[in-house]
PDB file of N, CA and C in Angstrom:
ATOM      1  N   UNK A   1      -2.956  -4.631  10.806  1.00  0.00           N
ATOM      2  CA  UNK A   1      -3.849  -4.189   9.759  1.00  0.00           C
ATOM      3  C   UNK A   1      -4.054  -5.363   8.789  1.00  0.00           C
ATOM      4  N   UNK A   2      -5.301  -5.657   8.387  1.00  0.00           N
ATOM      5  CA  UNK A   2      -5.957  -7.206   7.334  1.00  0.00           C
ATOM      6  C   UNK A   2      -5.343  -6.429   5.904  1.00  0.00           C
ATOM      7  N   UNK A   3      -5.283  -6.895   5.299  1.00  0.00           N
ATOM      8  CA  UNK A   3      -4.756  -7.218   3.925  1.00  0.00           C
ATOM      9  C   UNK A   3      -5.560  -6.762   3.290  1.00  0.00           C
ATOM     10  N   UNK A   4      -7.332  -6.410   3.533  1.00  0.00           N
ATOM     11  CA  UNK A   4      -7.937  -5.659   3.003  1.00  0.00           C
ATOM     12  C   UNK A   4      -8.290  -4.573   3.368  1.00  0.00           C
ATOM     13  N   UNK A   5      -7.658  -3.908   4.249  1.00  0.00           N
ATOM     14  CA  UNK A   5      -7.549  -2.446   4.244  1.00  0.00           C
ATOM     15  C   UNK A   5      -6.087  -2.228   4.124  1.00  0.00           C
ATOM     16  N   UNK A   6      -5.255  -2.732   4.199  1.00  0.00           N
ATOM     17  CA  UNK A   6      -3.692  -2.312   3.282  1.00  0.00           C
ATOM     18  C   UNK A   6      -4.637  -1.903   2.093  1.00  0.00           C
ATOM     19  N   UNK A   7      -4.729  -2.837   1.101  1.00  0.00           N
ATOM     20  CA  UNK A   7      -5.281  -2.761  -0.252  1.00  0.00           C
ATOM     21  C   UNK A   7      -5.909  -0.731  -0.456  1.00  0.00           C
ATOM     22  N   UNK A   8      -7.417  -1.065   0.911  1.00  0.00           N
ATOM     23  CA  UNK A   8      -8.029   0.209   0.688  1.00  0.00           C
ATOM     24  C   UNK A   8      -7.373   1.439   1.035  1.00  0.00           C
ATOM     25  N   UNK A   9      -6.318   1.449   1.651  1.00  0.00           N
ATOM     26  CA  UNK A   9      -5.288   2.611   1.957  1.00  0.00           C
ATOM     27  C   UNK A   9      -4.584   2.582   0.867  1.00  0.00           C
ATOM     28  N   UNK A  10      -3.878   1.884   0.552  1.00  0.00           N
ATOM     29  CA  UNK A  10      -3.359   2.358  -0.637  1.00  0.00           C
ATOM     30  C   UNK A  10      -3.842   2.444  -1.594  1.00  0.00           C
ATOM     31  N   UNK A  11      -5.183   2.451  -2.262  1.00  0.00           N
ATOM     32  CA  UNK A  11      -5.936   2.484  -3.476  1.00  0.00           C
ATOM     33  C   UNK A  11      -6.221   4.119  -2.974  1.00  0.00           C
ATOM     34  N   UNK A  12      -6.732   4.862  -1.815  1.00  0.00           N
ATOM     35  CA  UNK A  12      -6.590   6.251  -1.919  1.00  0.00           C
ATOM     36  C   UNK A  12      -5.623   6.970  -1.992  1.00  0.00           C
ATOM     37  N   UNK A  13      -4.753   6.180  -1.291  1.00  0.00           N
ATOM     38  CA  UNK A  13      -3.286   7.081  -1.881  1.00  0.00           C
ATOM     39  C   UNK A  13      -2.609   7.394  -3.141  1.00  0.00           C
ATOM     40  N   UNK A  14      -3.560   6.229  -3.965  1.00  0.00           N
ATOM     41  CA  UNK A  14      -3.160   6.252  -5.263  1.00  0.00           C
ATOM     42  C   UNK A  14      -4.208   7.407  -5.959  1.00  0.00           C
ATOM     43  N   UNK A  15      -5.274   7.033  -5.475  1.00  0.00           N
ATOM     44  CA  UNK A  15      -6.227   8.384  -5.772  1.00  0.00           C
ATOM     45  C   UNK A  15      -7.697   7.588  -6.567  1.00  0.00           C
ATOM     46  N   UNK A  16      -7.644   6.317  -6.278  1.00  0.00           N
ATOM     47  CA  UNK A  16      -8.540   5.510  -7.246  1.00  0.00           C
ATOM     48  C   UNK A  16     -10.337   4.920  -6.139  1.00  0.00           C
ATOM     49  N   UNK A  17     -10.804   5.038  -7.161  1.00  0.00           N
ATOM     50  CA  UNK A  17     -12.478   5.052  -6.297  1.00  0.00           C
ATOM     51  C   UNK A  17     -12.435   3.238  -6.070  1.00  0.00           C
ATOM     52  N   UNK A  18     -13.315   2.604  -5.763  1.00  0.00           N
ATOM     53  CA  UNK A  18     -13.726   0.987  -5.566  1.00  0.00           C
ATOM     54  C   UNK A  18     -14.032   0.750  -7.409  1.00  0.00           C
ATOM     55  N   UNK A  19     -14.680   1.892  -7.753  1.00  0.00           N
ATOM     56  CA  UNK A  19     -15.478   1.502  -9.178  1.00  0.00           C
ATOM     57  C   UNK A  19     -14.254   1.521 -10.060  1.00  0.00           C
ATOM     58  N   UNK A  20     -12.890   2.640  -9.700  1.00  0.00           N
ATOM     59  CA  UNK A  20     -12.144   2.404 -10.766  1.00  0.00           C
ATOM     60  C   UNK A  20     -11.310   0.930 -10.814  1.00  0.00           C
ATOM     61  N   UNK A  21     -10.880   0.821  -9.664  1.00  0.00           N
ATOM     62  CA  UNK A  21     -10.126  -0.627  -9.252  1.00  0.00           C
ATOM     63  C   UNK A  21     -10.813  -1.482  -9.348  1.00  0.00           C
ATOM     64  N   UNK A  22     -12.123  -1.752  -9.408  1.00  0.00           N
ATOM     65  CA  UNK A  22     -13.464  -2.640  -9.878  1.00  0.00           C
ATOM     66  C   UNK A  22     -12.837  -2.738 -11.712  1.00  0.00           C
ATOM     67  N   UNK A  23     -13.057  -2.241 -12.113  1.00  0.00           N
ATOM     68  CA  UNK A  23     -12.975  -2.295 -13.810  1.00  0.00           C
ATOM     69  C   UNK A  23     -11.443  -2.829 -14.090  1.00  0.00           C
ATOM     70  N   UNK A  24     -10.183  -1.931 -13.121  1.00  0.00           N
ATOM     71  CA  UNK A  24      -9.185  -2.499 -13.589  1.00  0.00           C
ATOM     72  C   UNK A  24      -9.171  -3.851 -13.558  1.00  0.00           C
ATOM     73  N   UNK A  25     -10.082  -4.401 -12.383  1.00  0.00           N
ATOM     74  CA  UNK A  25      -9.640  -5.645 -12.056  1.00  0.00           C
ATOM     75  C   UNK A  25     -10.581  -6.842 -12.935  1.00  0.00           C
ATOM     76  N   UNK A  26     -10.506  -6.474 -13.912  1.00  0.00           N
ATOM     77  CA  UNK A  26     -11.847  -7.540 -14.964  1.00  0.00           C
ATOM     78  C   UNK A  26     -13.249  -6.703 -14.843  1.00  0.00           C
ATOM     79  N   UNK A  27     -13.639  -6.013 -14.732  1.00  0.00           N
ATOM     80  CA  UNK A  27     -14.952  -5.376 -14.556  1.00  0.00           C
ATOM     81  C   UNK A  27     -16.021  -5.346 -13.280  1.00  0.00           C
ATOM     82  N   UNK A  28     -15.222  -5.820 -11.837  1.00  0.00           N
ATOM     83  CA  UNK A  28     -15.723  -6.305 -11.027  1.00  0.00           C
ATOM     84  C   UNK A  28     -16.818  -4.890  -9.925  1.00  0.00           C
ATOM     85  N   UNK A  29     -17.559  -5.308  -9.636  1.00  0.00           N
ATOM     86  CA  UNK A  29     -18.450  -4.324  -9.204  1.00  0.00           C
ATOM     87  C   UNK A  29     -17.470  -3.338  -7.930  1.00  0.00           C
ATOM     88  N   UNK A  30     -18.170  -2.264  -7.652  1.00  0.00           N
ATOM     89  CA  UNK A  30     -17.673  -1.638  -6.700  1.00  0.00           C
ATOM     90  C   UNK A  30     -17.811  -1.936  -5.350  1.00  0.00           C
ATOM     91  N   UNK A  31     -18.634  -2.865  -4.869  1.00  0.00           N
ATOM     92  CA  UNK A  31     -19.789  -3.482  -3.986  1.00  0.00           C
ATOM     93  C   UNK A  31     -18.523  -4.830  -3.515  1.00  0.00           C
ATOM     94  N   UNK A  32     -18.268  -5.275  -5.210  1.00  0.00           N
ATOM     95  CA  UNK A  32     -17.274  -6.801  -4.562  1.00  0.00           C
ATOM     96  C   UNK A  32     -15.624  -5.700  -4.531  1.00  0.00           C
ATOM     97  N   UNK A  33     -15.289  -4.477  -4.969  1.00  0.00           N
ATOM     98  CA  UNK A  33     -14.175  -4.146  -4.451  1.00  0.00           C
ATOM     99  C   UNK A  33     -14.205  -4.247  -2.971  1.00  0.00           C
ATOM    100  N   UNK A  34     -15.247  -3.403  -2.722  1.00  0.00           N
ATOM    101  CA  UNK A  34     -15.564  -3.207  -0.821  1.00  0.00           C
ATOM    102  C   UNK A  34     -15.463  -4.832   0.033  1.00  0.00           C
ATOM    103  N   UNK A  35     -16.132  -5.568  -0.502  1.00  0.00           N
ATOM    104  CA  UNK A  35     -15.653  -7.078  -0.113  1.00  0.00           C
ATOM    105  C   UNK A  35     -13.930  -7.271   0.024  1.00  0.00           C
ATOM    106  N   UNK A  36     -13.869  -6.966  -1.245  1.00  0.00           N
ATOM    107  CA  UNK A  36     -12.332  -7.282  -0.928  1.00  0.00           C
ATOM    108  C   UNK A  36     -11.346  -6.818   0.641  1.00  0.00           C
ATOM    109  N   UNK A  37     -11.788  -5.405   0.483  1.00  0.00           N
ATOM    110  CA  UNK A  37     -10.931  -4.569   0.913  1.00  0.00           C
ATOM    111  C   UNK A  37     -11.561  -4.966   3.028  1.00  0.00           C
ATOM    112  N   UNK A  38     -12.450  -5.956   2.845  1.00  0.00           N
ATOM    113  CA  UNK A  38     -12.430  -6.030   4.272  1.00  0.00           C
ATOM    114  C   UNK A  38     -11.932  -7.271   4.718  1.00  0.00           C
ATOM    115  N   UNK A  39     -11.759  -8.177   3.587  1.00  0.00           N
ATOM    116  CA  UNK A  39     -11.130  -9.552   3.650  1.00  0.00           C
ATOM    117  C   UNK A  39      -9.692  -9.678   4.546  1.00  0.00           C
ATOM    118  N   UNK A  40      -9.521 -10.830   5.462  1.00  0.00           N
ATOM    119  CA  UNK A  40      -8.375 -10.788   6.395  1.00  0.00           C
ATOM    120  C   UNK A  40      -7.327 -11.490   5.235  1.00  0.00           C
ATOM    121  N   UNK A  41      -7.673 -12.023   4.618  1.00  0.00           N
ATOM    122  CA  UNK A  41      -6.889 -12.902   3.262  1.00  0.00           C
ATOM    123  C   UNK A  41      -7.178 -13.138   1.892  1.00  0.00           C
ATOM    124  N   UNK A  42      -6.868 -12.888   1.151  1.00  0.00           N
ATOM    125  CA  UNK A  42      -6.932 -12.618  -0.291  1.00  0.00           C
ATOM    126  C   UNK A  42      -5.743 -13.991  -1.164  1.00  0.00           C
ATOM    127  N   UNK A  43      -6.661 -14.603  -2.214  1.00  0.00           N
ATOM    128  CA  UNK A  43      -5.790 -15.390  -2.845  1.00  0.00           C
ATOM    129  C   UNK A  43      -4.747 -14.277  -3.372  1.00  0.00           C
ATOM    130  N   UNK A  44      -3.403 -15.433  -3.690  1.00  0.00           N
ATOM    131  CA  UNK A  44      -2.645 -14.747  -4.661  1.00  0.00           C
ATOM    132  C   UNK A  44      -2.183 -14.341  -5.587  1.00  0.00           C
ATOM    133  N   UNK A  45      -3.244 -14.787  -6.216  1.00  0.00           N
ATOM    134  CA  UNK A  45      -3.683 -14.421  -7.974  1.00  0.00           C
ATOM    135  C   UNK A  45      -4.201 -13.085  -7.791  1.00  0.00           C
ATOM    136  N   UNK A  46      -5.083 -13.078  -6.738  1.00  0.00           N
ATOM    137  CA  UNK A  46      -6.043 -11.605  -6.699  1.00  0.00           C
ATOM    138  C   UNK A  46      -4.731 -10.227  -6.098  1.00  0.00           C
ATOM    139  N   UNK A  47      -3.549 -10.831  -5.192  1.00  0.00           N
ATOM    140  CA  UNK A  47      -3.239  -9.956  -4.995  1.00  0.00           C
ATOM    141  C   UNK A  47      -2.337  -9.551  -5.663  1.00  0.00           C
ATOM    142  N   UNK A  48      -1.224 -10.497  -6.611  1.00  0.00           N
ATOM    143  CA  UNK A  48      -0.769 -10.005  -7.534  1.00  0.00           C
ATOM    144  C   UNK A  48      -1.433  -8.995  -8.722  1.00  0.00           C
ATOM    145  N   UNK A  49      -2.664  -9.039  -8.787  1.00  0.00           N
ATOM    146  CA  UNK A  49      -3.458  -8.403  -9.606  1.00  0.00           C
ATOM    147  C   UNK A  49      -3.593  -6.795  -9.166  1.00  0.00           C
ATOM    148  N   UNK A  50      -4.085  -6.602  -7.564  1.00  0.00           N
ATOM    149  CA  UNK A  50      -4.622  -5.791  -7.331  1.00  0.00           C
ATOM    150  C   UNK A  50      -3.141  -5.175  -7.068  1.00  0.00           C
ATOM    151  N   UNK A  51      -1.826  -5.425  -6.708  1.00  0.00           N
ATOM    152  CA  UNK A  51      -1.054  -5.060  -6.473  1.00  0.00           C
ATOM    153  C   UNK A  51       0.060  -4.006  -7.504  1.00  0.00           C
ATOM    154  N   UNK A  52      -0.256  -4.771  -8.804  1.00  0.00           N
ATOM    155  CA  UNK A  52       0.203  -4.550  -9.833  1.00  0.00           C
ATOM    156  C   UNK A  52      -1.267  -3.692 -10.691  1.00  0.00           C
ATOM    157  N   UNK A  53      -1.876  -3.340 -10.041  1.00  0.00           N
ATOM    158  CA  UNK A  53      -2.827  -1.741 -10.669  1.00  0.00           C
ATOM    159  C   UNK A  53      -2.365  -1.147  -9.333  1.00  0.00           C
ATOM    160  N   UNK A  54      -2.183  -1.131  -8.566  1.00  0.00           N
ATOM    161  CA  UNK A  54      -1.582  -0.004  -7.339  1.00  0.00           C
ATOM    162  C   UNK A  54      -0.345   0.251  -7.595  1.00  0.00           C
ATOM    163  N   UNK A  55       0.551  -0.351  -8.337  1.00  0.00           N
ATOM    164  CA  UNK A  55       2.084  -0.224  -8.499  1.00  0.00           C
ATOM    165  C   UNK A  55       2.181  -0.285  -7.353  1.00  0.00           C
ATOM    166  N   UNK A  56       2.770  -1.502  -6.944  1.00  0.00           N
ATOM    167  CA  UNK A  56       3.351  -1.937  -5.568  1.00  0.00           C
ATOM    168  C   UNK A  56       3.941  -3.535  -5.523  1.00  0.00           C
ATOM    169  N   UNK A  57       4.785  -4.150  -5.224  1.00  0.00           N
ATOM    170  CA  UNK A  57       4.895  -5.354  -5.227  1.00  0.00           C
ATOM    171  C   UNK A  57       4.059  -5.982  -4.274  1.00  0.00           C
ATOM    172  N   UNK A  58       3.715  -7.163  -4.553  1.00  0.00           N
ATOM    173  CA  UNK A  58       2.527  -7.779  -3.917  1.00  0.00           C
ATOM    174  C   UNK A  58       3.046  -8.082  -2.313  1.00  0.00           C
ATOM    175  N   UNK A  59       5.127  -8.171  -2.550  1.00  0.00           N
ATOM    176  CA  UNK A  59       5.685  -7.922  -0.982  1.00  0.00           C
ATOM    177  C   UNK A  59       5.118  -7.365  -0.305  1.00  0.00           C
ATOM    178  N   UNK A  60       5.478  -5.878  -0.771  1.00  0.00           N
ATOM    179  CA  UNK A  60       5.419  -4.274  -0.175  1.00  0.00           C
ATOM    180  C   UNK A  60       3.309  -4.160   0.388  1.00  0.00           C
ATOM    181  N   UNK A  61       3.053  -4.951  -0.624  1.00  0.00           N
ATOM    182  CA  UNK A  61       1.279  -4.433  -0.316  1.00  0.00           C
ATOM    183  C   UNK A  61       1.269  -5.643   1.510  1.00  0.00           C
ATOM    184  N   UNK A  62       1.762  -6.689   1.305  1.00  0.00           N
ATOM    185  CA  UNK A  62       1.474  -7.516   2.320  1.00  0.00           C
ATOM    186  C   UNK A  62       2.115  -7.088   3.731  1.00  0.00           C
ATOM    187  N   UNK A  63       3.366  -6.243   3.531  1.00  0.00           N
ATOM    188  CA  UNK A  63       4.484  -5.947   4.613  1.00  0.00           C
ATOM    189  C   UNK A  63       4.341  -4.294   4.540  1.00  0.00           C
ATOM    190  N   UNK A  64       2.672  -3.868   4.404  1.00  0.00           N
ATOM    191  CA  UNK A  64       2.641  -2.165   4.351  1.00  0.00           C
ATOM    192  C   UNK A  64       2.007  -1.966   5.751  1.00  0.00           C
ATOM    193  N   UNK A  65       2.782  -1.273   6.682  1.00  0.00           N
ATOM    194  CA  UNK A  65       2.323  -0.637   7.848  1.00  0.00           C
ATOM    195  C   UNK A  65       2.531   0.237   8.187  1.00  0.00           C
ATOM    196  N   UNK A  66       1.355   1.188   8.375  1.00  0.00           N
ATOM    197  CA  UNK A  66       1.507   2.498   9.050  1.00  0.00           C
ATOM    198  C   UNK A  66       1.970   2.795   9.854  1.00  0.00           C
ATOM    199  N   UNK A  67       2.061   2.299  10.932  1.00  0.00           N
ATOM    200  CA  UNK A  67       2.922   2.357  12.422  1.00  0.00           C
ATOM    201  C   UNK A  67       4.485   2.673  11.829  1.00  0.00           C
ATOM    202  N   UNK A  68       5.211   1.316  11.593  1.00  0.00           N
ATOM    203  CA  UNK A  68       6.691   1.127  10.659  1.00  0.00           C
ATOM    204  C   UNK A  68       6.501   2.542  10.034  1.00  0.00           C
ATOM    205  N   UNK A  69       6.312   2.784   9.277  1.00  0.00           N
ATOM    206  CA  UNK A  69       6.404   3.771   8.534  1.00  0.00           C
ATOM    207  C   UNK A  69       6.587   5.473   9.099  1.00  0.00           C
ATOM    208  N   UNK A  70       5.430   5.326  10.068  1.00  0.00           N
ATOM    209  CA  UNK A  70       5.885   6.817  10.943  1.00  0.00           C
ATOM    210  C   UNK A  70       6.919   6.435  11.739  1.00  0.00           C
ATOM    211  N   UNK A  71       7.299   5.348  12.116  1.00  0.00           N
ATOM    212  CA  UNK A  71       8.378   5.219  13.241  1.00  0.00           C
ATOM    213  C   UNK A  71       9.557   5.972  12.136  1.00  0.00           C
ATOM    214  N   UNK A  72       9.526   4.888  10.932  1.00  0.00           N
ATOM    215  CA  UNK A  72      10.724   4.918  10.279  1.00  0.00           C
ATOM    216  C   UNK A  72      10.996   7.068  10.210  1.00  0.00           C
ATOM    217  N   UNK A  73       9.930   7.876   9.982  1.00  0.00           N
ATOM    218  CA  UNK A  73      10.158   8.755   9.831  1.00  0.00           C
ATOM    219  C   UNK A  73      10.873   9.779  11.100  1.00  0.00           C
ATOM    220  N   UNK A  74      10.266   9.452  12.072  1.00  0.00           N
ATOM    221  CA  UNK A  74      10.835   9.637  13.291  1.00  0.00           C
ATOM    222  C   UNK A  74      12.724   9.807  13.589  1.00  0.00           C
ATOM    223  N   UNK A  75      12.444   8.982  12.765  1.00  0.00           N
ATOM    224  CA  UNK A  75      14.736   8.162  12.797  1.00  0.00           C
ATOM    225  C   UNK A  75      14.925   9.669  11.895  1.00  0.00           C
ATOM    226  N   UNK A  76      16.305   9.582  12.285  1.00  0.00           N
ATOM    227  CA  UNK A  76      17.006  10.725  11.477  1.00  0.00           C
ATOM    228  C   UNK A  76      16.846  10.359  10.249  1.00  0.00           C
ATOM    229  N   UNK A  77      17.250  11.341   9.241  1.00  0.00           N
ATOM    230  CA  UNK A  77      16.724  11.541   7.550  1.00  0.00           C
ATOM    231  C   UNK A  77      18.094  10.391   7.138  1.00  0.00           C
ATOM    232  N   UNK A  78      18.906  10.532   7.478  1.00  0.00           N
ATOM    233  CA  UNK A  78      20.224   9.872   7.044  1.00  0.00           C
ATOM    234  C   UNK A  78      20.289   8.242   7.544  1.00  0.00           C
ATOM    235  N   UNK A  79      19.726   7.782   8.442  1.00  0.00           N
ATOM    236  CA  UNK A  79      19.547   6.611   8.805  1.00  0.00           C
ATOM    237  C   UNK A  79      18.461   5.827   7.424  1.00  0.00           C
ATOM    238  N   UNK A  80      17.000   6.482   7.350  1.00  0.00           N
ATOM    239  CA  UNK A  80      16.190   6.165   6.376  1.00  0.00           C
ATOM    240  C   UNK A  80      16.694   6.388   5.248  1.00  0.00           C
ATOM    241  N   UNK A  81      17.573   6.891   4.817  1.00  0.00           N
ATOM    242  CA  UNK A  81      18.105   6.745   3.567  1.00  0.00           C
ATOM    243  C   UNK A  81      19.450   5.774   3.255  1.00  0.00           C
ATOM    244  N   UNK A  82      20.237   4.915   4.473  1.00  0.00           N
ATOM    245  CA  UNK A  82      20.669   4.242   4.458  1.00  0.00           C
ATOM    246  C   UNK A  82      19.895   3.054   3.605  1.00  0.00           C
ATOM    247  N   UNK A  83      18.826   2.853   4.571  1.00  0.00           N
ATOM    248  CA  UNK A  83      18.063   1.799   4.587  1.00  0.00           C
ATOM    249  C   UNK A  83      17.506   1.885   2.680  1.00  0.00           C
ATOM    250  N   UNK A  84      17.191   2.674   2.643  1.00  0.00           N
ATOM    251  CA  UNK A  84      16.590   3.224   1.246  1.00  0.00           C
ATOM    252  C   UNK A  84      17.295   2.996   0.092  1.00  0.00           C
ATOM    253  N   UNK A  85      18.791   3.627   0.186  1.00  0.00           N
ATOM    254  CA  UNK A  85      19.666   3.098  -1.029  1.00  0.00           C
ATOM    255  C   UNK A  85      20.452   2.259  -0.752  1.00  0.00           C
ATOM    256  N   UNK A  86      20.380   1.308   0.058  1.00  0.00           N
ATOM    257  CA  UNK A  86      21.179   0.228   0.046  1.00  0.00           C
ATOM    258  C   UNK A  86      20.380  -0.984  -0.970  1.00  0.00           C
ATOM    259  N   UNK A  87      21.108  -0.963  -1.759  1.00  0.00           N
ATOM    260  CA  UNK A  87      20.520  -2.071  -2.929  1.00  0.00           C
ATOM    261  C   UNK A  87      20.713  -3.642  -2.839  1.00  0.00           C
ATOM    262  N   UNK A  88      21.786  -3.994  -1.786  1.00  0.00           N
ATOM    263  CA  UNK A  88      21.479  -5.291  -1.264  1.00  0.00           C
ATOM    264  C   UNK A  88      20.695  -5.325  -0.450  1.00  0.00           C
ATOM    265  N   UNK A  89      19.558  -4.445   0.161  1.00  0.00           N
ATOM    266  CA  UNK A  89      19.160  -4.712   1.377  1.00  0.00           C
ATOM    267  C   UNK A  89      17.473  -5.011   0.487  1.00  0.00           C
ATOM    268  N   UNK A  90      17.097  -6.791   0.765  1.00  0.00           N
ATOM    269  CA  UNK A  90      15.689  -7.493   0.002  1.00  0.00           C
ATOM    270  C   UNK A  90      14.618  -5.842   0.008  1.00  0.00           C
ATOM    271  N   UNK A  91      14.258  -5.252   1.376  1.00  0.00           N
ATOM    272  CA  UNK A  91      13.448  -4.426   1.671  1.00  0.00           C
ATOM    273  C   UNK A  91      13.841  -3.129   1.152  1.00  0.00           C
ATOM    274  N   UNK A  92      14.520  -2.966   0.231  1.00  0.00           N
ATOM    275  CA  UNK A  92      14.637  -0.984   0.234  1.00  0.00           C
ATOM    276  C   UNK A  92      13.335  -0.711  -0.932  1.00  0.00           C
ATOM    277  N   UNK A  93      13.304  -2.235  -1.817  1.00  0.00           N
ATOM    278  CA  UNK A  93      11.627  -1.348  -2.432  1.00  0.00           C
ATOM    279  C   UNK A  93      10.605  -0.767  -2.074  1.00  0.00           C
ATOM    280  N   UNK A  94      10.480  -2.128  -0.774  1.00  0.00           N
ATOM    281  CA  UNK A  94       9.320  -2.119   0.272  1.00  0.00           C
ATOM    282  C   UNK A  94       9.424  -1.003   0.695  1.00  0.00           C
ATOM    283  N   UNK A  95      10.519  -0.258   1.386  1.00  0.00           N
ATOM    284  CA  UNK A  95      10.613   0.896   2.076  1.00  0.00           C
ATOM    285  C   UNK A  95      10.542   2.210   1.126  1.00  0.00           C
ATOM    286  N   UNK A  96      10.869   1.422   0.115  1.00  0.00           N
ATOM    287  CA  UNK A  96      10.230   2.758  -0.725  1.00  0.00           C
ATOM    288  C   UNK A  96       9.069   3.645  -1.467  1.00  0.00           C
ATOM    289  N   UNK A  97       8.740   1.890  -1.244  1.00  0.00           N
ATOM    290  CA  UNK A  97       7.179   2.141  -1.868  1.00  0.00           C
ATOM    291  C   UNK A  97       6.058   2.768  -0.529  1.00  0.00           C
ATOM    292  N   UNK A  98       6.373   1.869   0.732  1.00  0.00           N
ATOM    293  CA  UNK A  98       5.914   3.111   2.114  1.00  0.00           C
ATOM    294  C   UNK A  98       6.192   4.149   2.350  1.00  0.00           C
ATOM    295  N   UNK A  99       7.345   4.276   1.793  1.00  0.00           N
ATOM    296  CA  UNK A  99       7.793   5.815   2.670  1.00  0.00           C
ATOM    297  C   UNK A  99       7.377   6.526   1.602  1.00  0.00           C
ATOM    298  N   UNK A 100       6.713   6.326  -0.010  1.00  0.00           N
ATOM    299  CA  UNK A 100       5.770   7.196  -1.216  1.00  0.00           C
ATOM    300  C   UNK A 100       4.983   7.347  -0.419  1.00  0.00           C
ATOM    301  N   UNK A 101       4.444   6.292  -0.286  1.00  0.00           N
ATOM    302  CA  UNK A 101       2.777   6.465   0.119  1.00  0.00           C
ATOM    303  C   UNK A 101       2.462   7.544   1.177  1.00  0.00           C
ATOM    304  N   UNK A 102       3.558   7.428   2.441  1.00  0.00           N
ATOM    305  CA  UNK A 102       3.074   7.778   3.629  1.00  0.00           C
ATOM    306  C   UNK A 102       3.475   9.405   3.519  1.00  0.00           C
ATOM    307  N   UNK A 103       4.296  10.121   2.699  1.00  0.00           N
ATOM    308  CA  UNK A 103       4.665  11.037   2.451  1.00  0.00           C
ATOM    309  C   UNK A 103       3.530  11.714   1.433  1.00  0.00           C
ATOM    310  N   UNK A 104       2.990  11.176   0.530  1.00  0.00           N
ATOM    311  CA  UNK A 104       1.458  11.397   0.230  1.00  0.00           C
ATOM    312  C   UNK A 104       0.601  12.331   0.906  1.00  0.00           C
ATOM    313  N   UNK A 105       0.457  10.443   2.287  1.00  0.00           N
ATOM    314  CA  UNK A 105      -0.350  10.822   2.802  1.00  0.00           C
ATOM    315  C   UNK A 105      -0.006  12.171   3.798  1.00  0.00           C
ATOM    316  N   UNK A 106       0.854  12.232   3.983  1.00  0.00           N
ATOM    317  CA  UNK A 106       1.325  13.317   4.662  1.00  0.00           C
ATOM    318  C   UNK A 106       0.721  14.703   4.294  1.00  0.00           C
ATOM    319  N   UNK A 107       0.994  14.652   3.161  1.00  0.00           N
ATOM    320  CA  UNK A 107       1.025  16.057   2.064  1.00  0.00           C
ATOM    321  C   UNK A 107      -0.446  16.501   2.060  1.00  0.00           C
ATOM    322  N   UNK A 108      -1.332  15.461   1.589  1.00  0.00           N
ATOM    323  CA  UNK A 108      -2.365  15.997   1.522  1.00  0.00           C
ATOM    324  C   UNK A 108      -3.537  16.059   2.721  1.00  0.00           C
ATOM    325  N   UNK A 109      -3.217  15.806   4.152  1.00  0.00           N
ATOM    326  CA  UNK A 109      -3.429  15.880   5.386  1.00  0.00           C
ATOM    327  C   UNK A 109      -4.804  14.999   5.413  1.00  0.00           C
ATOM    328  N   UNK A 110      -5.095  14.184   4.789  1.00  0.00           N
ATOM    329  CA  UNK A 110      -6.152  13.277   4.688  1.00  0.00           C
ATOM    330  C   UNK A 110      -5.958  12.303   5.984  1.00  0.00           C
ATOM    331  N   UNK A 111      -6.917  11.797   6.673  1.00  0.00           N
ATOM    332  CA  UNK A 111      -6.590  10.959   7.558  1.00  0.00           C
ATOM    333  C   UNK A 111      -7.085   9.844   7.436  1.00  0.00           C
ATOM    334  N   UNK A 112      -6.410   8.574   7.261  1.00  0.00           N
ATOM    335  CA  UNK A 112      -7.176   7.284   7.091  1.00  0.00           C
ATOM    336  C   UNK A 112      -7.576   6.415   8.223  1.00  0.00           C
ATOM    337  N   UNK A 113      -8.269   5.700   8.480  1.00  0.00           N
ATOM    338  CA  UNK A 113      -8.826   4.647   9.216  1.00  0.00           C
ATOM    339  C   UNK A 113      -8.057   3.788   9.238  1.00  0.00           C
ATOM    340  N   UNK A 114      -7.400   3.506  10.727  1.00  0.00           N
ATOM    341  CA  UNK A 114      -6.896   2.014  10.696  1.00  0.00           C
ATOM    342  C   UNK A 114      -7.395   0.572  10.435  1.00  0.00           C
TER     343      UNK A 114
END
């Protein structure tokens, strides 16, 4: 998955239109959000930006995959929560901030586009 549809998956999960993430991001049209969000690479000024109005570390936005994520759910509940509260482990944000999202998406049975 390109880096600009991570972005556009998680901007609905968050619940936000192109026009609102347009304005957060300096006032930028809804037209150049959609640019963004099809881009295979994004500077990293832009993604610290866009990352930090999604609440997400700019890690977690770059290392967000859907696949990982249903696998991870698949595993017993007690394995993913190893992984989850182990506080030396670099990734338990990352995994936490996917396993929000994808539980979301779960909830509200919306289906996104890979």
């Amino acid at each position: 998955m390109i880096i600009g549809h991570k972005i556009e998956t998680i901007r609905k999960l968050r619940g936000l239109s192109q026009a609102e993430l347009g304005k957060s991001l300096g006032g930028i049209s809804k037209q150049a959000v959609s640019k963004i969000e099809q881009r295979s690479s994004i500077n990293e000024i832009t993604l610290k930006n866009i990352a930090k109005i999604l609440d997400i570390t700019p890690e977690g936005l770059k290392r967000f995959d859907p696949e990982t994520v249903i696998l991870n759910m698949i595993e017993p509940v007690s394995k993913i929560e190893v992984i989850i509260d182990n506080s030396d482990n670099p990734m338990s944000n990352t995994m936490k901030d996917i396993c929000f999202f994808y539980e979301k998406l779960l909830r509200s049975g919306k289906k996104i586009k890979p």
